[in-house]
N, C-alpha and C. Protein backbone atom coordinates (compact mmCIF):
# COMPACT_ATOMS: atom_id res chain seq x y z
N UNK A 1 60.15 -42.56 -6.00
CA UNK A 1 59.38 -43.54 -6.71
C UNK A 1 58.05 -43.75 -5.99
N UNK A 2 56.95 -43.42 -6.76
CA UNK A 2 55.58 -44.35 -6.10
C UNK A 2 55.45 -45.63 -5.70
N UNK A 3 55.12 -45.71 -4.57
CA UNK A 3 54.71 -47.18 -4.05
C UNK A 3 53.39 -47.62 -3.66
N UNK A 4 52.60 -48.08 -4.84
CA UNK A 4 51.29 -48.59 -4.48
C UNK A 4 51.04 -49.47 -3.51
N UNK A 5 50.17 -49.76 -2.36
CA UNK A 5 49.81 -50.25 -1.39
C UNK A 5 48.51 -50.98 -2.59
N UNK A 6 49.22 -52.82 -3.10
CA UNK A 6 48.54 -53.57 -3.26
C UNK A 6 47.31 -54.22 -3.11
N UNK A 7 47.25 -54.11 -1.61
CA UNK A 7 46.44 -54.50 -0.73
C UNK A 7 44.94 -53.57 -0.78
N UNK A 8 45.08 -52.51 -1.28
CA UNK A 8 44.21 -51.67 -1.56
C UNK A 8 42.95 -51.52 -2.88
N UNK A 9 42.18 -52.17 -2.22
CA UNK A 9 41.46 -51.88 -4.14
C UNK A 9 40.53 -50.93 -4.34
N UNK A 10 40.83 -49.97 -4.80
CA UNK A 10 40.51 -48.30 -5.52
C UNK A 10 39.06 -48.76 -5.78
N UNK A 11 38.54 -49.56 -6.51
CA UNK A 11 37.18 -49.38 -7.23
C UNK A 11 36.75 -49.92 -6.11
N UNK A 12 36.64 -50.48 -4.82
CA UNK A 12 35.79 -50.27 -4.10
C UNK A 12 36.03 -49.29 -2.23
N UNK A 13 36.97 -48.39 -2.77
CA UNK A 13 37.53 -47.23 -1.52
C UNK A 13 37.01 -46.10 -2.15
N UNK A 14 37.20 -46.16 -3.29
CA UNK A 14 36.54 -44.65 -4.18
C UNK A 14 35.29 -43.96 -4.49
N UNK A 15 34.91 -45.00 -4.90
CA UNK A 15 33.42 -44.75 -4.95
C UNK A 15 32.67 -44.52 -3.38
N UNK A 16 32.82 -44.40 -2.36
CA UNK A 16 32.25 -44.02 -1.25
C UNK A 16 32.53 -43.07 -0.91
N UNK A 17 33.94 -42.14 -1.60
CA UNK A 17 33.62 -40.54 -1.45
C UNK A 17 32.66 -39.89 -2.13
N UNK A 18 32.01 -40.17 -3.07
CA UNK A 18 31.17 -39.58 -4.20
C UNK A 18 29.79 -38.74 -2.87
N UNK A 19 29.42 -39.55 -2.51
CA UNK A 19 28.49 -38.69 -1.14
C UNK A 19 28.73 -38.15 -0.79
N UNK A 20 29.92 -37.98 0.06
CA UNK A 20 30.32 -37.06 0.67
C UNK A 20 30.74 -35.79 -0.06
N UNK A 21 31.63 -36.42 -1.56
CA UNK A 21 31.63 -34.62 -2.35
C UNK A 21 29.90 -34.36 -2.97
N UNK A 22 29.36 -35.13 -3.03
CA UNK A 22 27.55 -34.39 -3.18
C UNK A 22 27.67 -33.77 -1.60
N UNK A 23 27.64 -34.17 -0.36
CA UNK A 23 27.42 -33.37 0.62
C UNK A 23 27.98 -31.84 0.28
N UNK A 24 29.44 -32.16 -0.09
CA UNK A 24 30.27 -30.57 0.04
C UNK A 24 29.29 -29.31 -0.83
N UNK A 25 29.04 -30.40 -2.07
CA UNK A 25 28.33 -29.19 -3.06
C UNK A 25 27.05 -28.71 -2.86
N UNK A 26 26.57 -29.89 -2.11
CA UNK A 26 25.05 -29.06 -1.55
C UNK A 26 25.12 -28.11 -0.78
N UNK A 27 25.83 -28.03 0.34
CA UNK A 27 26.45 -27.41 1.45
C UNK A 27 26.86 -26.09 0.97
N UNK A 28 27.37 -26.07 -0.14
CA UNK A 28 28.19 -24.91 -0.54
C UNK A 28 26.74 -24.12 -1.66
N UNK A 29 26.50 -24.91 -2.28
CA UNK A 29 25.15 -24.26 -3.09
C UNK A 29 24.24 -23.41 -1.94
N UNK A 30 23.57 -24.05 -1.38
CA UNK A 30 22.85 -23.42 0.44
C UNK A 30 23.33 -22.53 0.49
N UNK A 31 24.37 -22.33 0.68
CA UNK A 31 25.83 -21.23 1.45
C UNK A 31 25.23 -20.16 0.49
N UNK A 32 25.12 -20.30 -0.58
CA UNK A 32 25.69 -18.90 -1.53
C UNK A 32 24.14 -19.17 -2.00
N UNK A 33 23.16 -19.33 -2.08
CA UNK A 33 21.62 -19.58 -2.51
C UNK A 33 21.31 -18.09 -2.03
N UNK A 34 21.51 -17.73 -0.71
CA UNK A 34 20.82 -16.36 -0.26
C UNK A 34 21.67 -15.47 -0.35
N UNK A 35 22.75 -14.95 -1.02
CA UNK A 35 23.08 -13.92 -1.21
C UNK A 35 22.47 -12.89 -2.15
N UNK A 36 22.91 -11.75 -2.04
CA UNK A 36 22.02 -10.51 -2.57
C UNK A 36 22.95 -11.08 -4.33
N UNK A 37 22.11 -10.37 -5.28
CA UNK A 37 22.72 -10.43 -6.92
C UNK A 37 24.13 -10.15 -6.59
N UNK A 38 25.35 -10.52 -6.86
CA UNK A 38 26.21 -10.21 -6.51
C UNK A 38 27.69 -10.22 -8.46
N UNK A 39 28.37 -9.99 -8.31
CA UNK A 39 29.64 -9.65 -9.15
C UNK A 39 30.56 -10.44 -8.48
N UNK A 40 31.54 -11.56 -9.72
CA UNK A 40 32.49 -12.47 -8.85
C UNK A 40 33.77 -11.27 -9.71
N UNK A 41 35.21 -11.27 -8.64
CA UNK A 41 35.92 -11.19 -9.42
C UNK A 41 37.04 -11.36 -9.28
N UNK A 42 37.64 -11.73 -9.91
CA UNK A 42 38.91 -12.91 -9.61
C UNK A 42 40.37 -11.87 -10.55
N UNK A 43 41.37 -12.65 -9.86
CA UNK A 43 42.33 -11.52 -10.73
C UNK A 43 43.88 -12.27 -9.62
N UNK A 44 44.88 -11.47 -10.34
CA UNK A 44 46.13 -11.59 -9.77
C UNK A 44 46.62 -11.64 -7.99
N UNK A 45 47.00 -12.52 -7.84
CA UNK A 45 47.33 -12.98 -6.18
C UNK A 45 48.54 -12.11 -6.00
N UNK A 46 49.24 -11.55 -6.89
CA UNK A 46 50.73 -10.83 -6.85
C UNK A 46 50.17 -8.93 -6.65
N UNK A 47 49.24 -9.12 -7.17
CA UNK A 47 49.02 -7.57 -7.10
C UNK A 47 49.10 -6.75 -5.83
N UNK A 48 49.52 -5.99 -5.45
CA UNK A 48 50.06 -5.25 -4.06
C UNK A 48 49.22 -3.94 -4.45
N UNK A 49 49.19 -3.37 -2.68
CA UNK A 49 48.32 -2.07 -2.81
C UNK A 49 48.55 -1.12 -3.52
N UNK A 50 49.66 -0.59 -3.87
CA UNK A 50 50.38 0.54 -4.43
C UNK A 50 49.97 0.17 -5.98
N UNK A 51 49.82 -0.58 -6.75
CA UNK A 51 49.49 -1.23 -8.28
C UNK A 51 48.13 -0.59 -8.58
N UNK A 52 48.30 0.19 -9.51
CA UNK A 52 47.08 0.67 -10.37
C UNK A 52 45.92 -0.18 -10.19
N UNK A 53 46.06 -1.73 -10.66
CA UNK A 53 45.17 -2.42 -10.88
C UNK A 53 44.65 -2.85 -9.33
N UNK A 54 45.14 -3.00 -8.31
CA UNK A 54 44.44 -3.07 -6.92
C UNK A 54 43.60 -1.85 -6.65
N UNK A 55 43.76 -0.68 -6.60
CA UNK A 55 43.47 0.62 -6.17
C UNK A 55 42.07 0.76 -7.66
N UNK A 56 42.16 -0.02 -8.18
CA UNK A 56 41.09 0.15 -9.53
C UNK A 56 40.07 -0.92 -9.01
N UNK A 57 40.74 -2.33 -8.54
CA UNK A 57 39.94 -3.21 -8.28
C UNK A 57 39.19 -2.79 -6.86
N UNK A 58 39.80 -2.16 -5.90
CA UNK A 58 39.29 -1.76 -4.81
C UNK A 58 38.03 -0.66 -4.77
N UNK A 59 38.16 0.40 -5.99
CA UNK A 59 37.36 1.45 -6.28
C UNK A 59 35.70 0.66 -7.24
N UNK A 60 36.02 -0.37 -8.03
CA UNK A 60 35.23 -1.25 -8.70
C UNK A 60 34.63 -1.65 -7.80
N UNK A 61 35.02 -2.32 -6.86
CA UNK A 61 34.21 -3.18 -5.87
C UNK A 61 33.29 -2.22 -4.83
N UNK A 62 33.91 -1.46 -4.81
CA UNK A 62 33.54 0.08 -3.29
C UNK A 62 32.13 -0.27 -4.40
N UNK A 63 32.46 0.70 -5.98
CA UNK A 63 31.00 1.42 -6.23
C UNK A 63 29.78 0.23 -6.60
N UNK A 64 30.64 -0.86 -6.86
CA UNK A 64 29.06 -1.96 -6.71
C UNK A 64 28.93 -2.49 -5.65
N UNK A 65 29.24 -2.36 -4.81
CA UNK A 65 28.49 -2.90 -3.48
C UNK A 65 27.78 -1.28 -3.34
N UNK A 66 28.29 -0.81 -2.68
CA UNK A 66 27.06 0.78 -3.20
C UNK A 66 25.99 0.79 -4.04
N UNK A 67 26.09 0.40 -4.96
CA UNK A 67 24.92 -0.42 -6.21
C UNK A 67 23.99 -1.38 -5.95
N UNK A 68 24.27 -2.00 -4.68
CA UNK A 68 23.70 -3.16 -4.27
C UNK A 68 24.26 -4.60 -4.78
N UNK A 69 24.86 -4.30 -4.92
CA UNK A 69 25.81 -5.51 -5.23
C UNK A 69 27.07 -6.66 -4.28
N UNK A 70 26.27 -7.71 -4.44
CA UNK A 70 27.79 -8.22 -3.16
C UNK A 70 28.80 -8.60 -4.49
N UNK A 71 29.75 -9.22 -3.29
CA UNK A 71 30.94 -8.99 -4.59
C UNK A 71 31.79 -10.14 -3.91
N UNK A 72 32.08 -11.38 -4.64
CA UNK A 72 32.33 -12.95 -4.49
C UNK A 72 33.71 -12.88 -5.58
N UNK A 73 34.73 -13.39 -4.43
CA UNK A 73 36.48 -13.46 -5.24
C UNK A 73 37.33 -14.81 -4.62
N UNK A 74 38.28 -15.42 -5.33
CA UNK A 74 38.47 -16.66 -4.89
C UNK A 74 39.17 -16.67 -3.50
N UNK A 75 39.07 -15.61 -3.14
CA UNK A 75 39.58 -15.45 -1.37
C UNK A 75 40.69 -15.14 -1.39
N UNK A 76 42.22 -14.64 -2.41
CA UNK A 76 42.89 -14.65 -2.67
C UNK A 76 43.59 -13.13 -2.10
N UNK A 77 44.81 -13.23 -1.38
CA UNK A 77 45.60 -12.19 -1.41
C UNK A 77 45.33 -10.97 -2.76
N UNK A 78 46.34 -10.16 -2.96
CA UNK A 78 46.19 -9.29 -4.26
C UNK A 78 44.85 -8.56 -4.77
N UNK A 79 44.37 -8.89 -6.26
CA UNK A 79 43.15 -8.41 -6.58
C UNK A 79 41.72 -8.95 -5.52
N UNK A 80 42.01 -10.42 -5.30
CA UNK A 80 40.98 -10.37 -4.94
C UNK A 80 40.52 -9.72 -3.10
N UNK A 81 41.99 -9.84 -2.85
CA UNK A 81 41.97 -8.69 -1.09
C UNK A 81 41.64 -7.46 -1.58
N UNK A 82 41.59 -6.84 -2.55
CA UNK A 82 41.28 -5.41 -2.89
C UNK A 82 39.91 -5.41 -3.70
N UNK A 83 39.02 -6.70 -4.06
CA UNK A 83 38.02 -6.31 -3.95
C UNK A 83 36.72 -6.48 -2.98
N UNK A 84 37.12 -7.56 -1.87
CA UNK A 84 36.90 -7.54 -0.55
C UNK A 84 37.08 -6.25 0.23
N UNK A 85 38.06 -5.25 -0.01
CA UNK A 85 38.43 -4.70 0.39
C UNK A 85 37.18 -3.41 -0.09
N UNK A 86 36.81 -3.19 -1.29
CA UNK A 86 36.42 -2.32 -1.80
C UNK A 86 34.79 -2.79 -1.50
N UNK A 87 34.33 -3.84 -1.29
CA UNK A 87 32.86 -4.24 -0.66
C UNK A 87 32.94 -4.09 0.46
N UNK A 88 33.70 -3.98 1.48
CA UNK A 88 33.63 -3.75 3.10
C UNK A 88 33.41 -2.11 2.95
N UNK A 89 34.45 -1.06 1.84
CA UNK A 89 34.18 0.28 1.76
C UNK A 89 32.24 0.47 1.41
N UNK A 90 32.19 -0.35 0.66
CA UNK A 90 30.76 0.13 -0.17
C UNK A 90 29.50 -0.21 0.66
N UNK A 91 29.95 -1.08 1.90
CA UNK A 91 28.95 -1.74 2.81
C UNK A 91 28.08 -2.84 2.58
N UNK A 92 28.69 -3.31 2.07
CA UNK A 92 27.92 -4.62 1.26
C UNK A 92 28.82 -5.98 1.83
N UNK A 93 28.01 -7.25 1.48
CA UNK A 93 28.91 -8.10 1.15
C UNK A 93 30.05 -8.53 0.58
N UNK A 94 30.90 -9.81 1.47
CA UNK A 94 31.57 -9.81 0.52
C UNK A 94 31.93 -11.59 0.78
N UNK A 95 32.31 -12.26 -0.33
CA UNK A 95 32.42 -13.64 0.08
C UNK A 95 33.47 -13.80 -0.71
N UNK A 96 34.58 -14.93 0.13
CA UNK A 96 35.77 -15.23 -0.62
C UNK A 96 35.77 -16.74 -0.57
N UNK A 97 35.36 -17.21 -1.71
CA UNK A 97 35.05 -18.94 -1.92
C UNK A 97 36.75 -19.64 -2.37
N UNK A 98 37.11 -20.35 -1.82
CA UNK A 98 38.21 -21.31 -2.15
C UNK A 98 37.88 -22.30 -2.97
């Protein structure tokens, strides 16, 4: 069962994170402002190396970072480790945003 802590009043504890998540997003905009044109690509966390679709996502990523392309995935095990994987082959960037 939830037990609210009474004593607590939300409309004035809450509103004083709002700055601080503007800090996070500025912070994170900055972060990714200077990267080269880049390709995001996101995909299955289950996918393992041996799977068509990793060894496809890994070969995708190789030839656009070769292209000049960085290549931005939600940081994720599976597809997105295999297209990290395939921008470290191509020599390019690679960024995995959470």
């Amino acid at each position: 069962m939830l037990k609210i802590n009474a004593n607590v009043d939300l409309t004035i504890t809450d509103p004083w994170h709002v700055p601080q998540i503007i800090n996070e997003l500025i912070e994170g905009f900055d972060n990714l402002a200077h990267l080269p044109p880049s390709v995001a690509i996101l995909g299955s966390s289950r996918a393992v190396p041996e799977d068509a679709v990793y060894i496809a996502a890994v070969e995708t990523a190789r030839l656009l970072a070769q292209s000049g392309f960085g290549i931005t995935t939600g940081g994720g095990p599976g597809i997105m480790e295999a297209a990290n994987k395939g921008a470290q082959e191509g020599g390019n960037i690679s960024i995995g945003c959470t």
